[in-house]
N, C-alpha and C. Protein backbone atom coordinates (compact mmCIF):
# COMPACT_ATOMS: atom_id res chain seq x y z
N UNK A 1 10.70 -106.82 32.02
CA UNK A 1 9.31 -106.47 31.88
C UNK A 1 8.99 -105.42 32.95
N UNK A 2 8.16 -104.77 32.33
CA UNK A 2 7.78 -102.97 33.53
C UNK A 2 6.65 -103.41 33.97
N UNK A 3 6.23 -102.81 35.25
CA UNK A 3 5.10 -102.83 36.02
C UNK A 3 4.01 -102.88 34.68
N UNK A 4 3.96 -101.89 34.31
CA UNK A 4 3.08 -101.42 33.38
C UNK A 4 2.82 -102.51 32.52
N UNK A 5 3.74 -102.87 32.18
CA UNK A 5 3.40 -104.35 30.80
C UNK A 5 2.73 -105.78 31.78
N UNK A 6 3.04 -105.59 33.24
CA UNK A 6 2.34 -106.50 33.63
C UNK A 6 0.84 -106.49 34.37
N UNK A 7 0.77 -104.88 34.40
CA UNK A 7 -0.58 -104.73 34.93
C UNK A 7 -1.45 -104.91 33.91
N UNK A 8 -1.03 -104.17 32.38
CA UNK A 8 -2.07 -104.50 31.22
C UNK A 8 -1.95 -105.27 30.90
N UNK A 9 -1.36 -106.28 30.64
CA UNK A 9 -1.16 -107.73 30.35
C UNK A 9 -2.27 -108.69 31.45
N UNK A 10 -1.99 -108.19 32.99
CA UNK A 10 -3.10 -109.09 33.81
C UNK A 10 -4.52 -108.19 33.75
N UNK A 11 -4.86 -107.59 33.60
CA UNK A 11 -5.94 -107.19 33.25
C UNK A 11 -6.41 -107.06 32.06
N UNK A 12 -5.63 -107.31 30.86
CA UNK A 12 -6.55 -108.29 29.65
C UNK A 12 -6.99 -109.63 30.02
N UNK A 13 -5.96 -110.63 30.70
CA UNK A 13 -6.28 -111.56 30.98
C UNK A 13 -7.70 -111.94 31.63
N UNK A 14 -7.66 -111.14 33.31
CA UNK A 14 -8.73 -110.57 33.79
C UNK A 14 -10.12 -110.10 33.12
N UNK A 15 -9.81 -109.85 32.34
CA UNK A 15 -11.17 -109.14 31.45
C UNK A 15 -11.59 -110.32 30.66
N UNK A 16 -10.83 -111.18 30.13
CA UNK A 16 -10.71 -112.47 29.16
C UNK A 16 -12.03 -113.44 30.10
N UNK A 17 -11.47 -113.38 31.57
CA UNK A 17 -12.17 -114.31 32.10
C UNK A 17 -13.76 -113.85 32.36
N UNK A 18 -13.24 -112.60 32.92
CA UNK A 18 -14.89 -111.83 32.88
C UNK A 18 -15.81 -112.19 31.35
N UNK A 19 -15.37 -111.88 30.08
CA UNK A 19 -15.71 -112.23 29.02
C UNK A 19 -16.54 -113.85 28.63
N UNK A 20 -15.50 -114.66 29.39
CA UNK A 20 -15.67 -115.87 29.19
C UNK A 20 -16.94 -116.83 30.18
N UNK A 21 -16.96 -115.58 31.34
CA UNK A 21 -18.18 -116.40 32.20
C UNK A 21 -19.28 -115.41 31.64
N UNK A 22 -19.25 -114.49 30.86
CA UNK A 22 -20.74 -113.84 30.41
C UNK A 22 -20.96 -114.61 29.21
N UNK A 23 -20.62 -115.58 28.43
CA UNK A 23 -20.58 -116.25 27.22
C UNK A 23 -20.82 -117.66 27.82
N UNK A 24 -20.38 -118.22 28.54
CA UNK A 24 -20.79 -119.59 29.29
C UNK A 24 -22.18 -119.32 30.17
N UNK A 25 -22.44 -118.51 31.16
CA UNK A 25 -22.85 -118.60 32.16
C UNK A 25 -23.94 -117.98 31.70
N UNK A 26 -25.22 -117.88 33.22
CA UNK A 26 -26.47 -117.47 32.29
C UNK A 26 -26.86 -115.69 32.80
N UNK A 27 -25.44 -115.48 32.95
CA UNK A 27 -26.16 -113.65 33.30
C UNK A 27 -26.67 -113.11 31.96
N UNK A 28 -27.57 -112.06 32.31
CA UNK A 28 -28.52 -111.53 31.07
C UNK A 28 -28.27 -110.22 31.25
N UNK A 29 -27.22 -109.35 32.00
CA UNK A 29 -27.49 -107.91 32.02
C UNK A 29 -26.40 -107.73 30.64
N UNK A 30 -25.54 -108.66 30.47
CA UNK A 30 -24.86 -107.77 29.83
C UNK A 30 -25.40 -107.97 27.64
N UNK A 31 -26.07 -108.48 28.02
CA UNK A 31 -27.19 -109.17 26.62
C UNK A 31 -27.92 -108.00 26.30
N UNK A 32 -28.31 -107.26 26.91
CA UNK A 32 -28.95 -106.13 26.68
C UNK A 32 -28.40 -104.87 26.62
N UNK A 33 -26.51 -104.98 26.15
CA UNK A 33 -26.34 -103.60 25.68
C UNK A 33 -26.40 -103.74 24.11
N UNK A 34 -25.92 -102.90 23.52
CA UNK A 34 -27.00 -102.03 22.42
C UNK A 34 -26.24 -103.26 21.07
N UNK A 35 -25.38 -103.55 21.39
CA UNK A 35 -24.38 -104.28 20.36
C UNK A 35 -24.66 -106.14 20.58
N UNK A 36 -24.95 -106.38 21.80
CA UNK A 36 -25.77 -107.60 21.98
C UNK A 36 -27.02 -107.76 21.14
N UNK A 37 -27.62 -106.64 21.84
CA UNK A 37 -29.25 -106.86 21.57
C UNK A 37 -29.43 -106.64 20.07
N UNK A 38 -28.55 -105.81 19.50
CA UNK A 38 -28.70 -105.81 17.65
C UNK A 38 -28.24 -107.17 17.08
N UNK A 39 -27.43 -108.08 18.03
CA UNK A 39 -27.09 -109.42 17.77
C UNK A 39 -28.18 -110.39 17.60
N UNK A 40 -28.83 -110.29 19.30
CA UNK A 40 -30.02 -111.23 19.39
C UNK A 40 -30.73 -111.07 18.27
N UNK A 41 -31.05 -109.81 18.19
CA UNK A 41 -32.33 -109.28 17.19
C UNK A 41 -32.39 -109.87 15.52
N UNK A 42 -31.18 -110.14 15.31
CA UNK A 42 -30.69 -110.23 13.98
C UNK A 42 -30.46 -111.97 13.85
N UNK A 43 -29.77 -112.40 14.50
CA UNK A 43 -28.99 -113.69 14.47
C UNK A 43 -29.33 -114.68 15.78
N UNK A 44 -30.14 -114.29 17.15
CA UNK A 44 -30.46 -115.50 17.66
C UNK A 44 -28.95 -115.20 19.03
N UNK A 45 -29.48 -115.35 19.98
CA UNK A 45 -28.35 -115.72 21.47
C UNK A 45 -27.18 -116.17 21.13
N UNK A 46 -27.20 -117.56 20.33
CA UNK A 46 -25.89 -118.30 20.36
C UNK A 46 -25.07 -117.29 19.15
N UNK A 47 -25.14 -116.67 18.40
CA UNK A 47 -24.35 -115.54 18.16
C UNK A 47 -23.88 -114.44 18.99
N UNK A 48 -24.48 -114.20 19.53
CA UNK A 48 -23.89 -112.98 20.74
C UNK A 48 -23.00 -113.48 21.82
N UNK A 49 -23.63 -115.49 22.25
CA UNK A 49 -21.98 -116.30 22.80
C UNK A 49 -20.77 -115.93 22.53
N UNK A 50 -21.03 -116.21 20.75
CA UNK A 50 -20.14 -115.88 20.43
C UNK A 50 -18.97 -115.23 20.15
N UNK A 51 -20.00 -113.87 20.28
CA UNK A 51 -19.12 -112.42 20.04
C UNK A 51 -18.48 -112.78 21.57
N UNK A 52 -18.94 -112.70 22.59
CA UNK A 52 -18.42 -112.54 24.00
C UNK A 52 -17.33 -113.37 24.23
N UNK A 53 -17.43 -114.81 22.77
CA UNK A 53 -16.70 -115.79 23.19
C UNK A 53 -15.44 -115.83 22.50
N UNK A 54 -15.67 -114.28 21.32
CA UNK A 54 -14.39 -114.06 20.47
C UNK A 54 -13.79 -113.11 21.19
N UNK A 55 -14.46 -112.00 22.25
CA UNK A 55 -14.09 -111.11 22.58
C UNK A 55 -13.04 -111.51 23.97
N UNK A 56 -13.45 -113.24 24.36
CA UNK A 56 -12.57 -113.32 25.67
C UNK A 56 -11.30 -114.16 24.59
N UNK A 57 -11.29 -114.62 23.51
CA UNK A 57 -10.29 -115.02 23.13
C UNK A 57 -9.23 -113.78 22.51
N UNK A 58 -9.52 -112.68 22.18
CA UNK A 58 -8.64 -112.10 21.73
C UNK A 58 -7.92 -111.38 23.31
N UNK A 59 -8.71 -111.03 24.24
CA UNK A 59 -8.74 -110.86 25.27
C UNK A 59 -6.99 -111.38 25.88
N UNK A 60 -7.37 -112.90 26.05
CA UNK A 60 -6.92 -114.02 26.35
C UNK A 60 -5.40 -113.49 25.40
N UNK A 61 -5.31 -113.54 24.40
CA UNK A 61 -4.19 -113.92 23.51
C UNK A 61 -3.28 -112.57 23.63
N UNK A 62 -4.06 -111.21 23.71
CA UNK A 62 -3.68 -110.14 23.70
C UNK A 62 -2.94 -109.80 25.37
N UNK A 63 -3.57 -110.45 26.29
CA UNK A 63 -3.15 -110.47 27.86
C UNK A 63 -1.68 -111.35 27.67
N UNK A 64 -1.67 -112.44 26.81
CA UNK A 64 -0.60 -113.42 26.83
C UNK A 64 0.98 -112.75 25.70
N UNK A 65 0.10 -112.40 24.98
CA UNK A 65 1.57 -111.76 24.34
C UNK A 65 1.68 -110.82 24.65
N UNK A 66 1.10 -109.92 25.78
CA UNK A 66 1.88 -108.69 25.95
C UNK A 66 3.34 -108.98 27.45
N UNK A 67 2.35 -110.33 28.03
CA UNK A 67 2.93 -110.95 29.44
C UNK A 67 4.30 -111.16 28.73
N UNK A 68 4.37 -111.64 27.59
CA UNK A 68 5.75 -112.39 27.01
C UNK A 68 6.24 -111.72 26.19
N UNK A 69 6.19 -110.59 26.46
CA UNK A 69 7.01 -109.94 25.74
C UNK A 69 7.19 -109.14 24.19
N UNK A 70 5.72 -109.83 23.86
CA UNK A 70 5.84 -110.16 22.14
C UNK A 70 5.52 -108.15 21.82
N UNK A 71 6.75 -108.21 20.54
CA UNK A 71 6.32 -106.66 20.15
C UNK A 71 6.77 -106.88 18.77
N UNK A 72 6.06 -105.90 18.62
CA UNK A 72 6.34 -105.26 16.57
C UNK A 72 8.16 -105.39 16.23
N UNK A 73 8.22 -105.50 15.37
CA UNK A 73 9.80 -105.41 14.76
C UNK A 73 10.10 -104.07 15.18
N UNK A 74 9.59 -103.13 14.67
CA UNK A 74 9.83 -101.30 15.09
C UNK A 74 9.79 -101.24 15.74
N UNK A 75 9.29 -102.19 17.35
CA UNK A 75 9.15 -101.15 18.34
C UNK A 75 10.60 -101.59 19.02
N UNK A 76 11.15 -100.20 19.92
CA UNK A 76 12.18 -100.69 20.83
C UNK A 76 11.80 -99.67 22.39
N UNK A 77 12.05 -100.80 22.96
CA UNK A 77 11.93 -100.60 24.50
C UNK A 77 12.43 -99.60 24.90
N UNK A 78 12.13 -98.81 25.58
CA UNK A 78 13.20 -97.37 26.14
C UNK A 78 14.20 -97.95 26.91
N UNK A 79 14.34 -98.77 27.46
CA UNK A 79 15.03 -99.21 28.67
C UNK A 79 16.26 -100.17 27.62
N UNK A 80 15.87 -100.39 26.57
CA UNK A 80 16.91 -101.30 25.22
C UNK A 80 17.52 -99.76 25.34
N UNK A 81 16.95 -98.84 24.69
CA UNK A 81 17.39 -97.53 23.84
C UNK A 81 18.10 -97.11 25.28
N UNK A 82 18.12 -96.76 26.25
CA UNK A 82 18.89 -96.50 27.02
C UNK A 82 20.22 -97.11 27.57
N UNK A 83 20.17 -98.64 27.71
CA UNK A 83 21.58 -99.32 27.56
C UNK A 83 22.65 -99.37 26.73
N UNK A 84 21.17 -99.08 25.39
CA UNK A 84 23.03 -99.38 24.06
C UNK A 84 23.62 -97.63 23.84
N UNK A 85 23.26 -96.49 24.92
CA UNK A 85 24.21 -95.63 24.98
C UNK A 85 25.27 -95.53 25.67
């Protein structure tokens, strides 16, 4: 695993959690950007939880399979493509 796969990997994670205390917790700044507030407006707070609370789970899942490795069938690692010469 490269630096790189573990810095974006911990900073999805990172972001997951940020995600997850604006969906639990009672801050209000971030309720009032433009994609919240068309939420509230339409559907009521506990929908916009939600979004925040889908946005730390993909977050979450996307931080975890990149940590482990997980890739497309097509893709190959440069560092694979460089050994089997």
């Amino acid at each position: 695993m490269s630096y790189d796969e573990q810095f974006v990997g911990s900073l999805a994670i990172i972001l997951s959690i940020i995600s997850l205390a604006i969906a639990v917790g009672p801050w209000a700044a971030p309720y009032r950007l433009r994609t919240c507030s068309m939420l509230i407006s339409r559907f009521g707070k506990p929908v916009a939880r939600g979004f925040w609370l889908v946005i730390a789970l993909a977050s979450l899942t996307a931080g975890i399979a990149i940590l482990a490795g997980v890739r497309p069938s097509y893709a190959d690692p440069a560092q694979r493509a460089i050994s089997e010469q």
